[in-house]
C-alpha atoms as a PDB file:
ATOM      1  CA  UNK A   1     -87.312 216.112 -40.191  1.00  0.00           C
ATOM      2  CA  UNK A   2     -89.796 213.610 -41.521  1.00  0.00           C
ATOM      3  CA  UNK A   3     -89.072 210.984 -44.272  1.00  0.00           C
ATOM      4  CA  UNK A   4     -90.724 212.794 -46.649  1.00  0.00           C
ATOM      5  CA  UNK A   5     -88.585 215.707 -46.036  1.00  0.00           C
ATOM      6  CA  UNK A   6     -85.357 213.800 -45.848  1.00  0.00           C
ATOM      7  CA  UNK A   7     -85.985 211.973 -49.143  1.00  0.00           C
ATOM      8  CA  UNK A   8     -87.458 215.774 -51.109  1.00  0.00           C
ATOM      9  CA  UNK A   9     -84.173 216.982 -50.137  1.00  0.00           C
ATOM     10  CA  UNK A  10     -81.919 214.016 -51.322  1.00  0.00           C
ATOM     11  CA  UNK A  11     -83.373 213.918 -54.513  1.00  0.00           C
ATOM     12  CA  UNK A  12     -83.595 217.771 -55.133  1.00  0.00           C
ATOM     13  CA  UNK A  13     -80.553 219.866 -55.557  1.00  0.00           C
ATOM     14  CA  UNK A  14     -80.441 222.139 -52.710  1.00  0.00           C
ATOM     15  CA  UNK A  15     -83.430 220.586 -50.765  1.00  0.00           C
ATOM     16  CA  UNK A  16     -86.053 222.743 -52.760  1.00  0.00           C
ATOM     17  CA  UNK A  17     -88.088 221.059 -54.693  1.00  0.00           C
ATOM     18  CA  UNK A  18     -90.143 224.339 -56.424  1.00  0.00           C
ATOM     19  CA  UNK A  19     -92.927 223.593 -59.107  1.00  0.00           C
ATOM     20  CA  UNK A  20     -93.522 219.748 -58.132  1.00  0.00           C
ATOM     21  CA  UNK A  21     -96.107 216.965 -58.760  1.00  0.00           C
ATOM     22  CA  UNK A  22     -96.641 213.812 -56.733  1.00  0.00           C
ATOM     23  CA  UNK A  23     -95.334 210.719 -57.061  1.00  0.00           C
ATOM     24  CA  UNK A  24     -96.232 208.282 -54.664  1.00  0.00           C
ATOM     25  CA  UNK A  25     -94.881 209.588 -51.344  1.00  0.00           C
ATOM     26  CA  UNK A  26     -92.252 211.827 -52.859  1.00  0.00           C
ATOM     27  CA  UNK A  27     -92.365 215.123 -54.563  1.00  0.00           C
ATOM     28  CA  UNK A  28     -90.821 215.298 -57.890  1.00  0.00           C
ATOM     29  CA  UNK A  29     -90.487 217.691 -60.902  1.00  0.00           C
ATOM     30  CA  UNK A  30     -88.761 216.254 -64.145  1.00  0.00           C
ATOM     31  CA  UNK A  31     -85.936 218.864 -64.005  1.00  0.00           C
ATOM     32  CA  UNK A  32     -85.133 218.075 -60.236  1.00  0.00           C
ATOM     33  CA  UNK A  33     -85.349 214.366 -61.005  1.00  0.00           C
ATOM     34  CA  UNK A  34     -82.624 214.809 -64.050  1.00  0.00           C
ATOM     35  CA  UNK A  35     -80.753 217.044 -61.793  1.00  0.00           C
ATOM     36  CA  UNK A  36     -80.916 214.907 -58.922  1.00  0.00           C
ATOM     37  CA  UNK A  37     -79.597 211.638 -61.410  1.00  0.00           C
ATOM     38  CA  UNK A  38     -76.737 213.681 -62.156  1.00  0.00           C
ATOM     39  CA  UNK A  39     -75.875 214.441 -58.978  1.00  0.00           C
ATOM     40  CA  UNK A  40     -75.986 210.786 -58.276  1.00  0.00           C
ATOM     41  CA  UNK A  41     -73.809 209.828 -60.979  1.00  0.00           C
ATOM     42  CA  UNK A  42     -71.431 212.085 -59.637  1.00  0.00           C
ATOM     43  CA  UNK A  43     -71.589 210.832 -56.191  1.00  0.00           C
ATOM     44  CA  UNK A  44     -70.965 207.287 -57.227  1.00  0.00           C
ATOM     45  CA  UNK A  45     -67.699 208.715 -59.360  1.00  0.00           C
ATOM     46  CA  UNK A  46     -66.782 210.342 -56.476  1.00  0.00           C
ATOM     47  CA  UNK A  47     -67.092 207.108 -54.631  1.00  0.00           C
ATOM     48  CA  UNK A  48     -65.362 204.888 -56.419  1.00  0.00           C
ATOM     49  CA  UNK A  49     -62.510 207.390 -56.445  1.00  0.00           C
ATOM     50  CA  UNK A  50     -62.210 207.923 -52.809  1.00  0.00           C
ATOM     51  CA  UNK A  51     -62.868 203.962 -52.451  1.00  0.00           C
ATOM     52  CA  UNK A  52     -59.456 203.426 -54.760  1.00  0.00           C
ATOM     53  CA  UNK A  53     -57.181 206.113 -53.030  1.00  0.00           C
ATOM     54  CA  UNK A  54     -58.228 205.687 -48.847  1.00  0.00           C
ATOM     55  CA  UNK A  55     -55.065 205.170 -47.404  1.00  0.00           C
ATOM     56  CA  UNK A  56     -56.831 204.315 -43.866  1.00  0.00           C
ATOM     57  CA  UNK A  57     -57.848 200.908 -43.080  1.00  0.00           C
ATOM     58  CA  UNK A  58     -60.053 202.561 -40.410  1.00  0.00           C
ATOM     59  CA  UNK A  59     -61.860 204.640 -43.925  1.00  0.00           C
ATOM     60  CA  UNK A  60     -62.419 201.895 -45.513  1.00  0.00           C
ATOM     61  CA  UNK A  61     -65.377 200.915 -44.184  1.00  0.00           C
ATOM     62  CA  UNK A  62     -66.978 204.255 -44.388  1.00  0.00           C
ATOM     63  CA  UNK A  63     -66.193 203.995 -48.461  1.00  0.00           C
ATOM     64  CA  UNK A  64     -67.508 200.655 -48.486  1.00  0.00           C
ATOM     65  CA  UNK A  65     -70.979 202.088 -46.833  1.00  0.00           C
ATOM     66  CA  UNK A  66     -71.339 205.895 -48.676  1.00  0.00           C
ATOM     67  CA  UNK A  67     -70.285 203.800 -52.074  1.00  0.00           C
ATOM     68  CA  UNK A  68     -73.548 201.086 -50.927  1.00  0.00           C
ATOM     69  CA  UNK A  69     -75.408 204.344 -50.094  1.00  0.00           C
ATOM     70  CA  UNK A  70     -74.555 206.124 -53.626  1.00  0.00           C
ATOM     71  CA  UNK A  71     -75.737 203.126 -55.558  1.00  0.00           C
ATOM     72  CA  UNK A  72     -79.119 203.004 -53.676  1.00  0.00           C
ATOM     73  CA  UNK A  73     -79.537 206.251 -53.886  1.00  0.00           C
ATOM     74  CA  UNK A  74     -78.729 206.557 -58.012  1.00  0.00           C
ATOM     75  CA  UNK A  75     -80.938 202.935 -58.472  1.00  0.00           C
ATOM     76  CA  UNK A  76     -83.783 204.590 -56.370  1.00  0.00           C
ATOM     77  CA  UNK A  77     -83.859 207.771 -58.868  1.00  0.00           C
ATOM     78  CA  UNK A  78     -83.424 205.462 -62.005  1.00  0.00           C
ATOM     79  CA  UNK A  79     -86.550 203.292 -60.586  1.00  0.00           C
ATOM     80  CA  UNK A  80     -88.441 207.007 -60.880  1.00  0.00           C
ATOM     81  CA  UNK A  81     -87.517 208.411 -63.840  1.00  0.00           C
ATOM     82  CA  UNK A  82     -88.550 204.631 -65.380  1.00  0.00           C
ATOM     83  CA  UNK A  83     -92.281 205.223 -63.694  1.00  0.00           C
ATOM     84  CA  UNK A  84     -92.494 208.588 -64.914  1.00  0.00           C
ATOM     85  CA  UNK A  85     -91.117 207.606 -68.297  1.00  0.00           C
ATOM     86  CA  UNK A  86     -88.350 210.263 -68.391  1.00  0.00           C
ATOM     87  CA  UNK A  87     -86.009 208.762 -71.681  1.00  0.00           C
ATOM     88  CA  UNK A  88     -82.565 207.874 -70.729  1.00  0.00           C
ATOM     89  CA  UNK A  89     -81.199 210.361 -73.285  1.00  0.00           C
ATOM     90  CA  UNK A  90     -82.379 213.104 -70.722  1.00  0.00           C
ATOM     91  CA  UNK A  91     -80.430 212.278 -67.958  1.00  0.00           C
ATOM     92  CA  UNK A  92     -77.133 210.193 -68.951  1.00  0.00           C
ATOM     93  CA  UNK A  93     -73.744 211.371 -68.395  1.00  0.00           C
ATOM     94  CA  UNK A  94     -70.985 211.425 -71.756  1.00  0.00           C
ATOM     95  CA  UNK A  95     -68.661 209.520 -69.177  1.00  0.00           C
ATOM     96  CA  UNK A  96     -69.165 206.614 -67.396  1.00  0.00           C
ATOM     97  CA  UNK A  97     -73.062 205.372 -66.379  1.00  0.00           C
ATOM     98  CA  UNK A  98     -73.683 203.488 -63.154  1.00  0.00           C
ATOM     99  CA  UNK A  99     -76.383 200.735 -63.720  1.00  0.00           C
ATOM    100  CA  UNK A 100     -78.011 198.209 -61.511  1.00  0.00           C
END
């Protein structure tokens, strides 16, 4: 899989990424983009709560690194909505909202 695969299907829901335009190197659509912020939010809950309950010192490492990985991943999608001027009312959460 090339990197512009790899990064189509992280930021789209199931890996398809349907009626699309370009940006930059990436193929978005507005709906996959709020989708795919959503998803991210959710990641980085999920995160922090398997972060605060690993019983394993041997996991904790891994939570450290897929918690790194969420954030990049949510600050990445946050950086495109911002160039594409999607409004922050269009893709926030009613709980908690992971910023830079």
């Amino acid at each position: 899989m090339n990197k512009k695969n790899i990064l189509s299907f992280l930021v789209s829901n199931k890996g398809s990424i349907g009626n699309v335009e370009t940006t930059g190197d990436i193929y978005f659509s507005k709906e996959n983009l709020i989708t795919a912020i959503k998803d991210a939010e959710n990641e980085l809950r999920f995160c922090d709560e398997y972060f605060d309950n690993v019983k394993d010192d041997r996991l904790l490492e891994y939570a450290i690194y897929k918690g790194k990985a969420a954030k990049s991943r949510y600050e990445y999608l946050i950086n495109i909505a911002k160039e594409k001027g999607v409004q922050h009312s269009e893709y926030i959460n009613d709980k908690k909202t992971y910023g830079a």
